[in-house]
Protein backbone atom coordinates (compact mmCIF):
# COMPACT_ATOMS: atom_id res chain seq x y z
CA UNK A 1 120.47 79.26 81.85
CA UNK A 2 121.24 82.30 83.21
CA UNK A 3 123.07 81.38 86.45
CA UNK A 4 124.90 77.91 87.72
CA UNK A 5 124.44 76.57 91.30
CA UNK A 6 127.76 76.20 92.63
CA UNK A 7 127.32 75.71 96.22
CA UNK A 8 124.39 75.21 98.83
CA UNK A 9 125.06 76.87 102.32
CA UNK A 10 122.47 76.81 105.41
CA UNK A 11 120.02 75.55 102.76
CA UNK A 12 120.31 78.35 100.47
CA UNK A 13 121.39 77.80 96.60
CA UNK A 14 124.65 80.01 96.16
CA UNK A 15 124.58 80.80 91.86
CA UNK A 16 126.91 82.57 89.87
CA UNK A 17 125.31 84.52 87.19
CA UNK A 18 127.62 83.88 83.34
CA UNK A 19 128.73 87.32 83.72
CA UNK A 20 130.60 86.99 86.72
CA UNK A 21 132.85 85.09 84.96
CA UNK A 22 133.95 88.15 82.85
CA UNK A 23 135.06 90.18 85.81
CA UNK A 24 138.33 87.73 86.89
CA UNK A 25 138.65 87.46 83.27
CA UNK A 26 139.29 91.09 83.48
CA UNK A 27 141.32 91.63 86.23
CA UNK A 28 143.71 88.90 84.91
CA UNK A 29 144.20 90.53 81.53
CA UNK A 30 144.73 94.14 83.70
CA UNK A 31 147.36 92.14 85.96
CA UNK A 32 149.03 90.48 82.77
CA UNK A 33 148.79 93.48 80.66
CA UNK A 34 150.80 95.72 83.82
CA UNK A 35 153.37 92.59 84.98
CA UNK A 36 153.12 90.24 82.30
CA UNK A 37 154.23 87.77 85.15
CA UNK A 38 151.59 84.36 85.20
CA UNK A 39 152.03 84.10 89.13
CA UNK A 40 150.62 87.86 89.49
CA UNK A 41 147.18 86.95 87.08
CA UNK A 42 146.97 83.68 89.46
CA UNK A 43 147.35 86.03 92.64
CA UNK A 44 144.87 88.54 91.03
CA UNK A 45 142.23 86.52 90.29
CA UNK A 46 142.68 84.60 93.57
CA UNK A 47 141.97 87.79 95.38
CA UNK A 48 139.05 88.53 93.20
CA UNK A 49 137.84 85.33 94.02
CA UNK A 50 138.45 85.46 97.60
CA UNK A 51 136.57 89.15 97.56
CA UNK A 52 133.88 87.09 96.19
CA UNK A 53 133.72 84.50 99.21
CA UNK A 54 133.04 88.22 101.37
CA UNK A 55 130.85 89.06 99.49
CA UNK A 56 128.74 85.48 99.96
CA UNK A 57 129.03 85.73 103.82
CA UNK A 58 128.13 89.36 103.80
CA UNK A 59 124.89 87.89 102.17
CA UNK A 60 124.56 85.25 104.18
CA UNK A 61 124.76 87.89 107.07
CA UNK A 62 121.34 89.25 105.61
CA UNK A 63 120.17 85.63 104.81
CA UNK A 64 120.74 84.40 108.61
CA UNK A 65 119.28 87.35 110.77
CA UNK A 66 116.12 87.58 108.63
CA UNK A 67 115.84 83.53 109.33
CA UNK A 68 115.70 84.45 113.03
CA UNK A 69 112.16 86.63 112.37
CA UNK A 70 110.94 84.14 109.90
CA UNK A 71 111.83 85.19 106.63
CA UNK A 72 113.55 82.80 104.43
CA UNK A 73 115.25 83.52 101.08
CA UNK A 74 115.40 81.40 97.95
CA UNK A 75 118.85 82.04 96.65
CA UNK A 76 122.36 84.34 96.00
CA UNK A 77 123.03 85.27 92.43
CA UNK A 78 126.74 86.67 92.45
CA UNK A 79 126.71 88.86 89.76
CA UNK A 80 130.08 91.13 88.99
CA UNK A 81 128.43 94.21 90.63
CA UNK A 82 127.74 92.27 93.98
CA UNK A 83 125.89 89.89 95.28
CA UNK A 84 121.85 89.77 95.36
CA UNK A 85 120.17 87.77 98.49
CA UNK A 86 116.48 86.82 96.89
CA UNK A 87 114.71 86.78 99.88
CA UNK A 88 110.59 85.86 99.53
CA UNK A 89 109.51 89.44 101.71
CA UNK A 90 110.64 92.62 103.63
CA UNK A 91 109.90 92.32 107.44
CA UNK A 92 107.31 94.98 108.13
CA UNK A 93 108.55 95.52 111.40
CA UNK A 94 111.08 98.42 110.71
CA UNK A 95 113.37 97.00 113.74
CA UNK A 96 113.57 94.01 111.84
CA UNK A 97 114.52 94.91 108.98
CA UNK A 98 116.66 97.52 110.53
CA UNK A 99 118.59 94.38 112.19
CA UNK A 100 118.51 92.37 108.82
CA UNK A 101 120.44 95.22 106.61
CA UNK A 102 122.33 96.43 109.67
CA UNK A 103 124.00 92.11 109.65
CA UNK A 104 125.46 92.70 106.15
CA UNK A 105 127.91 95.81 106.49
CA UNK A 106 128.63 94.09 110.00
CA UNK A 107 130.06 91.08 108.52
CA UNK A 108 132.61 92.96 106.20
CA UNK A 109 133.69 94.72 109.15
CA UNK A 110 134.41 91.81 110.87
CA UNK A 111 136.29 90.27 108.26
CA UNK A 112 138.36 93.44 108.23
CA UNK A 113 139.12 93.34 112.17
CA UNK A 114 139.64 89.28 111.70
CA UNK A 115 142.63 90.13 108.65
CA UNK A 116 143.82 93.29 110.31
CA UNK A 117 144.95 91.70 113.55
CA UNK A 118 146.91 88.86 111.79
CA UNK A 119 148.40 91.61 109.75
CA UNK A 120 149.05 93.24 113.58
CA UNK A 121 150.24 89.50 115.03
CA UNK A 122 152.90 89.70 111.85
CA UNK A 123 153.98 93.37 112.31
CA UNK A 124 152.39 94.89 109.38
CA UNK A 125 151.48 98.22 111.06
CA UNK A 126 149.13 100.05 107.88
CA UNK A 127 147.93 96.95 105.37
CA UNK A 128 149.16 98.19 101.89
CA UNK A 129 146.21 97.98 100.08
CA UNK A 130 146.38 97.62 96.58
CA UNK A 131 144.27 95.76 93.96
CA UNK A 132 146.48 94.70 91.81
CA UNK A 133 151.18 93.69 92.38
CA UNK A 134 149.48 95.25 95.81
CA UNK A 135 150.13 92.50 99.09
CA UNK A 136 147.03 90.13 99.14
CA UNK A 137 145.86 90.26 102.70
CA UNK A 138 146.16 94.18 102.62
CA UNK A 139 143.99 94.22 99.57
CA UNK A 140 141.37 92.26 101.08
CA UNK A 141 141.63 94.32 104.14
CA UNK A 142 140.90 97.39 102.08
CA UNK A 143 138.13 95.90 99.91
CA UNK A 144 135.71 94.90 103.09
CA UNK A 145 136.61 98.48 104.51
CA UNK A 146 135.30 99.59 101.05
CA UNK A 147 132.31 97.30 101.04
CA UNK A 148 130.85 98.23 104.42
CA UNK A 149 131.55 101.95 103.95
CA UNK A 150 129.82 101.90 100.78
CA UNK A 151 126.90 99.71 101.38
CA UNK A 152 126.12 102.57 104.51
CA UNK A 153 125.31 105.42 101.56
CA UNK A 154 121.75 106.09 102.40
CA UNK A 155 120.41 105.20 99.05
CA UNK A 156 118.47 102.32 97.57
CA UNK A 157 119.51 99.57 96.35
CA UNK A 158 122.05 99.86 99.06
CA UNK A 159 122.14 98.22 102.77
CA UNK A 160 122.07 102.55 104.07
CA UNK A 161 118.93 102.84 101.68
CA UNK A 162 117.06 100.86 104.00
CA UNK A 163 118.88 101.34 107.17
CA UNK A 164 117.60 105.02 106.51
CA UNK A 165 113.96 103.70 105.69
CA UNK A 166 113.64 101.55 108.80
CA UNK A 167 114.61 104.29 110.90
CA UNK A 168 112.18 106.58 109.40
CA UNK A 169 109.44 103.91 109.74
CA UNK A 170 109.95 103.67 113.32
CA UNK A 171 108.38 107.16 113.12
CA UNK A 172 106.62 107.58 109.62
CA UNK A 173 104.49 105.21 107.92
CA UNK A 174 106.53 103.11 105.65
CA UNK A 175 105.22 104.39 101.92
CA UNK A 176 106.63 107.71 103.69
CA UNK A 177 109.30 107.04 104.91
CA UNK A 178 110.98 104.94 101.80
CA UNK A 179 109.61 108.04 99.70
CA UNK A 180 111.98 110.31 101.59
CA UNK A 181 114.57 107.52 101.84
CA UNK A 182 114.45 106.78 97.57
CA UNK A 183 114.53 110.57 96.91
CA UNK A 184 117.57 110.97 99.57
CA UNK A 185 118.94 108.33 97.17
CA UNK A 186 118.65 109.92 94.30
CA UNK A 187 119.71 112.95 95.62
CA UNK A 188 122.87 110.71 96.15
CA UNK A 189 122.81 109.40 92.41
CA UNK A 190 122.89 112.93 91.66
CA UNK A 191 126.23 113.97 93.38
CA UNK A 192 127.57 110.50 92.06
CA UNK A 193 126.89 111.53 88.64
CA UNK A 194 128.44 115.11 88.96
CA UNK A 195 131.54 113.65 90.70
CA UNK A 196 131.60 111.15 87.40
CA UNK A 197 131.92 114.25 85.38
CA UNK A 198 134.47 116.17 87.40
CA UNK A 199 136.64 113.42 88.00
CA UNK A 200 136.47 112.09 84.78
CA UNK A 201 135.69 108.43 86.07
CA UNK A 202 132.76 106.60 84.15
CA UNK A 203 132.04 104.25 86.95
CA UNK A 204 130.29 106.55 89.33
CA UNK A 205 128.27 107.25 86.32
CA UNK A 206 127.43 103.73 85.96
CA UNK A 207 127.03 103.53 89.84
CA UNK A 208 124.81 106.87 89.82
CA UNK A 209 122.45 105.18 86.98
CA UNK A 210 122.61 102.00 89.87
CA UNK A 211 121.33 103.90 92.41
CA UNK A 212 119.01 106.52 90.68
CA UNK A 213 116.79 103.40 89.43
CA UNK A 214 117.21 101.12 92.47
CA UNK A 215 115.42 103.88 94.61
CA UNK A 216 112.61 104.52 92.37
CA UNK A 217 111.71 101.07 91.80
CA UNK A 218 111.91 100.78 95.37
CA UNK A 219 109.64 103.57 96.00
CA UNK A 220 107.10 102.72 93.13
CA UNK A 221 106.63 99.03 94.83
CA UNK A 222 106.17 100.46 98.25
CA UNK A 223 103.62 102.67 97.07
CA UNK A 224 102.15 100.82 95.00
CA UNK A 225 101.69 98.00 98.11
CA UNK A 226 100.02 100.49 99.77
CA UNK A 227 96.94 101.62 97.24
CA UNK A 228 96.99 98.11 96.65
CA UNK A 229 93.17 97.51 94.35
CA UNK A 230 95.19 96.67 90.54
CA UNK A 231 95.48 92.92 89.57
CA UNK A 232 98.59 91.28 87.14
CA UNK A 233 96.40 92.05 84.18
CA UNK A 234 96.02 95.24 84.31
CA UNK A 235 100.07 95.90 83.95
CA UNK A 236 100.98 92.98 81.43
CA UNK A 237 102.77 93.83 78.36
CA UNK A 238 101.30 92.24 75.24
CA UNK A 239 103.73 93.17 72.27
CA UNK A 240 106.14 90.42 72.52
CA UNK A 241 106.79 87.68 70.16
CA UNK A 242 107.29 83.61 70.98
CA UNK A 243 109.19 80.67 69.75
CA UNK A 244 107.59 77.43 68.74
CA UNK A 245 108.93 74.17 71.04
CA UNK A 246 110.07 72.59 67.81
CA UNK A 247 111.98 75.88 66.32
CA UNK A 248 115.80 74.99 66.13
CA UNK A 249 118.31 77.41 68.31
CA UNK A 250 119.77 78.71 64.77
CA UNK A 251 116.23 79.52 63.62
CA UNK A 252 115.46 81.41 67.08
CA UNK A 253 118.72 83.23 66.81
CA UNK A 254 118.37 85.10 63.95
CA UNK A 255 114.87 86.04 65.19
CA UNK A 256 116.54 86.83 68.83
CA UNK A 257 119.42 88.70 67.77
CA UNK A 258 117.29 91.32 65.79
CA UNK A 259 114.83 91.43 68.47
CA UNK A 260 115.21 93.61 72.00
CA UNK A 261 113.64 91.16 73.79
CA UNK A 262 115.02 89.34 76.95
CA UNK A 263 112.90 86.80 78.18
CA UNK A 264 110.84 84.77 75.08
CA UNK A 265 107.50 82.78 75.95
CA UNK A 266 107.80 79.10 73.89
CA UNK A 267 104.12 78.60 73.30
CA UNK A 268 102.28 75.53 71.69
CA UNK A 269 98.97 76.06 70.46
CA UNK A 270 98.79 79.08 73.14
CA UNK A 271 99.66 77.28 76.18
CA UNK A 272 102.90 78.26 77.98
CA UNK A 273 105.37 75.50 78.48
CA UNK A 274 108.12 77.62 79.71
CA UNK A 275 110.49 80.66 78.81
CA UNK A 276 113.79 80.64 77.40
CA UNK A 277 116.52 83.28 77.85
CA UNK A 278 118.15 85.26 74.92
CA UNK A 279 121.37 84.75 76.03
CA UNK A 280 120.38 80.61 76.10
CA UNK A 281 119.29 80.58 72.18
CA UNK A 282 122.28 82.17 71.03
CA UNK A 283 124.74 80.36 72.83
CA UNK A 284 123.05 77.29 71.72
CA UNK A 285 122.95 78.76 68.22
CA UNK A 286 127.09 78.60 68.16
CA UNK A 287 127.20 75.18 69.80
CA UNK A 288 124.35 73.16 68.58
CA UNK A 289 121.96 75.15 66.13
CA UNK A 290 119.77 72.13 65.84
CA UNK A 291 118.81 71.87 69.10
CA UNK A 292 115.44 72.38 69.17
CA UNK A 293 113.99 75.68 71.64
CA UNK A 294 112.14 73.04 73.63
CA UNK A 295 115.55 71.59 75.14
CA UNK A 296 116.27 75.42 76.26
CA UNK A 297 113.64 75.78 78.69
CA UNK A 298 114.75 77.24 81.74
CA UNK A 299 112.78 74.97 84.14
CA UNK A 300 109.11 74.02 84.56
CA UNK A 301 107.99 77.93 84.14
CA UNK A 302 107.02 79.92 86.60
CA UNK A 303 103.55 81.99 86.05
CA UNK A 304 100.94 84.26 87.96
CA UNK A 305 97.15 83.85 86.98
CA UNK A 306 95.93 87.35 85.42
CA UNK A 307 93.29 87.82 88.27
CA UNK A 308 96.55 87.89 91.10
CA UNK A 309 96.77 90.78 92.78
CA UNK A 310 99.31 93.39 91.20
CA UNK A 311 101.16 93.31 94.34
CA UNK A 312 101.73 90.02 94.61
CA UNK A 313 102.50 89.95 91.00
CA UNK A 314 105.37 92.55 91.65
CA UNK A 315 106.67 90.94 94.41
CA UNK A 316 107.01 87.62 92.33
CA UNK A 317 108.71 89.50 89.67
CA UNK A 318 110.84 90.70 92.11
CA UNK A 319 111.66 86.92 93.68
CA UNK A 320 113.00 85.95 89.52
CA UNK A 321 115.30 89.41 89.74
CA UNK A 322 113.62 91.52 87.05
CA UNK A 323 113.05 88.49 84.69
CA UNK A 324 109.73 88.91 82.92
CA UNK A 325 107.19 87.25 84.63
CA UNK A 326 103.95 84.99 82.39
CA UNK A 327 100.37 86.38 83.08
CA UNK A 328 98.41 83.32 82.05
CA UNK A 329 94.09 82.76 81.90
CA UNK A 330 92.76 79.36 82.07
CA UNK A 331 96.06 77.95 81.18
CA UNK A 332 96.71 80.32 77.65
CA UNK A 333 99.32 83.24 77.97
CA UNK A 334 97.96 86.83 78.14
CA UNK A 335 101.10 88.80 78.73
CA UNK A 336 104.20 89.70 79.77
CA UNK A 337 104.80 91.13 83.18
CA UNK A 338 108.20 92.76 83.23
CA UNK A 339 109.92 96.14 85.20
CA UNK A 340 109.65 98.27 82.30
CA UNK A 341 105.29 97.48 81.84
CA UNK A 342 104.72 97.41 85.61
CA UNK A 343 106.74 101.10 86.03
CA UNK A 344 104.67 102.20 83.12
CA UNK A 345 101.79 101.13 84.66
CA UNK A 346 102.60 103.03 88.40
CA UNK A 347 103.31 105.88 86.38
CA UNK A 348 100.00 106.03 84.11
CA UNK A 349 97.85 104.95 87.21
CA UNK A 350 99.55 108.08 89.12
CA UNK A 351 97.29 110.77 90.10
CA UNK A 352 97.28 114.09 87.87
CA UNK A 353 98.29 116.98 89.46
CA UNK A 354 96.18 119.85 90.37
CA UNK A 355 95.98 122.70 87.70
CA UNK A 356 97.54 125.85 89.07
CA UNK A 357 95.12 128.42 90.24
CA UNK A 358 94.51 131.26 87.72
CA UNK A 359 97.04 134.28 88.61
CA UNK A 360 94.36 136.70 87.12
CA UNK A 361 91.58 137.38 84.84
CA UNK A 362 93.50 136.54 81.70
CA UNK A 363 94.30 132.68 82.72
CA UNK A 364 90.32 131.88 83.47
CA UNK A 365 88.38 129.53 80.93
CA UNK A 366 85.48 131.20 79.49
C-alpha cells in the first residue's frame, strides 16, 4: 500500500504516505553529515517529527470547522511536502469555506504564540531559529511562523488560494471567481520560478511547478462543475495494460518497471477485482517474488459506473488523491479515469476560439 494508518483522531484516519519516511531520513544524514554527533540526528529528526504533529493539527483545524457546517473528511495523508485533509466536498457557501481554510493558518499561529511565550516565561527574548545544531523550541517557533505565512500566498493548492476565491465568491460567481483566483496563482508560480533562477535555489522551482498545476486543476474542476452535461465515459483512458490475479510479483515487476504506469487494474476474465500500486509489485518483487498479484490488492476496489456523471467522477478521483480511478459497465472494466485523461478531456471539450476578423481584403476566403 501506498500509505499506513498510524493514528485515528476525532474519527479521522491519520496515514503516512512511504515517502514521508525519506524526509527524517534526510534531515538526519544532513545533521550527521554537518556534526557527526548521534544526539544532534536524534534532536533533528525529533524536531522534524514534532513539525509533523503541526502540521496534523493544522489539518485537523480544516477537518474540525468544516465538521461544524456538515462536511466530513475521510482521511490525512502526511506526505513530505505537507499534509493533505481528504475531505468528501467544498462548502458552496463562500463564508464557509472562507472559515474552513481561514482554521488552518490559525492553528500554526497559535502554536507559535503558545511556544513563544514559554520562550518569554524563560527569558529567551528573539527564539533562535534554526533547522538544524539550531535550539529546538526556536526552530519550531520559526517553522509555524513559516507555515502560516506561506499557506496565506493567494495561490492554489494553498490555504490563500481559496481564502482569495471565497472572498471573490462573496461577490462573483464561483467558476469566476476561482478563475481569477487560479490565474492569480499562477501568476505567483511565475515569480516563484524566476526567483528559483535568480537565487539559484531549485526548490522554488519545484514549489512553482506545485503551485502552477494545483491552480489549474483547480480551475478546470470548477469549471468543469459548472457546464456539468459529460459522464465518466466520455474522459476514461483506455491504453493501459493489467495483471492477471495469479501473476507472481517478480513476473509483474519486470512488466511494471518498463512500464510508466502507476495504478494497474488486476482483471480476471474482464471483471475488476481490484488495483494494485507500482510501488506495491516491486517492493514485493525484492521481498517475496512469488507472491502472487492477487495478495497485493489494495482493498476491495473502488469504481464509478461509466454512465456517472463526469463531475462526480472527478470529484471521486479527487477523494483517492489523483490515484486512477476504474470506469466499469455491467461489472467489466472500460477504462481508466486518471488526472492526466480527465485534463485532456477539459481541454479537448474547450470551446475554440473565435477566428480573428479579417484586417483587409487580402485575409478574406474566397
Amino acid at each position: 500500500m501506498a500509505s499506513y494508518r498510524v493514528a485515528t483522531l476525532f474519527g479521522v484516519p491519520v496515514r503516512v504516505h512511504w515517502t514521508f519516511l525519506l524526509l527524517p531520513a534526510l534531515w538526519g544524514w544532513m545533521a550527521w553529515a554537518e556534526t557527526g554527533r548521534v544526539a544532534e540526528v536524534v534532536l533533528t529528526v525529533a524536531f522534524i517529527l514534532a513539525f509533523f504533529v503541526c502540521i496534523v493539527a493544522h489539518e485537523f483545524g480544516h477537518i474540525l470547522t468544516a465538521r461544524r457546517y456538515g462536511v466530513r473528511t475521510r482521511d490525512v495523508v502526511l506526505l513530505p511536502i505537507g499534509g493533505v485533509a481528504r475531505m468528501e466536498r467544498i462548502p458552496e457557501k463562500p463564508s464557509h469555506e472562507l472559515w474552513i481554510t481561514l482554521a488552518g493558518p490559525a492553528v500554526n499561529v497559535a502554536i507559535a504564540a503558545a511556544i513563544y511565550g514559554v520562550l518569554f516565561v524563560a527569558g529567551v527574548a528573539m527564539p533562535d531559529v534554526q533547522l538544524v545544531g539550531g535550539e529546538f523550541l526556536g526552530s519550531l517557533f520559526g517553522a509555524n511562523v513559516f507555515v502560516a505565512i506561506f499557506n496565506l500566498v493567494p495561490a492554489f493548492p494553498m490555504d490563500g488560494g481559496r481564502i482569495l476565491r471565497s472572498l471573490l465568491a462573496m461577490k462573483l460567481d464561483r467558476p469566476r471567481a476561482t478563475r481569477i483566483a487560479a490565474r492569480t496563482g499562477q501568476a505567483v508560480a511565475v515569480c516563484f520560478a524566476a526567483g528559483s533562477f535568480y537565487l539559484g535555489n531549485p526548490m522554488l522551482l519545484l514549489i512553482a511547478a506545485f503551485v502552477w498545476y494545483g491552480a489549474g486543476a483547480e480551475n478546470e474542476m470548477v469549471q468543469m462543475r459548472a457546464r456539468g452535461g459529460p459522464i465518466a465515459g466520455d474522459a476514461v483512458e483506455t491504453r493501459f495494460l493489467v495483471f492477471a490475479p495469479e501473476a507472481t510479483a517478480g513476473e509483474a515487476a519486470r512488466i511494471a518497471g518498463e512500464i510508466d504506469q502507476a495504478d494497474w487494474p488486476v482483471v480476471r476474465r474482464g471483471r475488476l477485482l481490484g488495483m494494485v500500486r507500482r510501488e506495491a509489485v516491486l517492493e514485493a518483487a525484492r521481498t517475496d517474488p512469488a507472491r502472487t498479484v492477487e495478495r497485493l490488492l489494495d482493498g476491495p476496489g473502488d469504481t464509478v459506473e461509466m454512465a456517472a456523471p463526469l463531475l462526480q467522477a472527478g470529484e471521486r478521483l479527487q477523494e483517492r488523491g489523483g490515484r486512477a480511478l476504474p470506469v466499469v459497465h455491467k461489472g467489466r472494466l472500460v477504462g481508466l479515469l486518471t488526472v492526466d485523461s480527465l485534463m485532456r478531456f477539459v481541454r479537448a471539450a474547450a470551446p475554440a476560439p473565435p477566428p480573428s476578423p479579417a484586417r483587409d481584403q487580402g485575409d478574406r476566403l474566397v
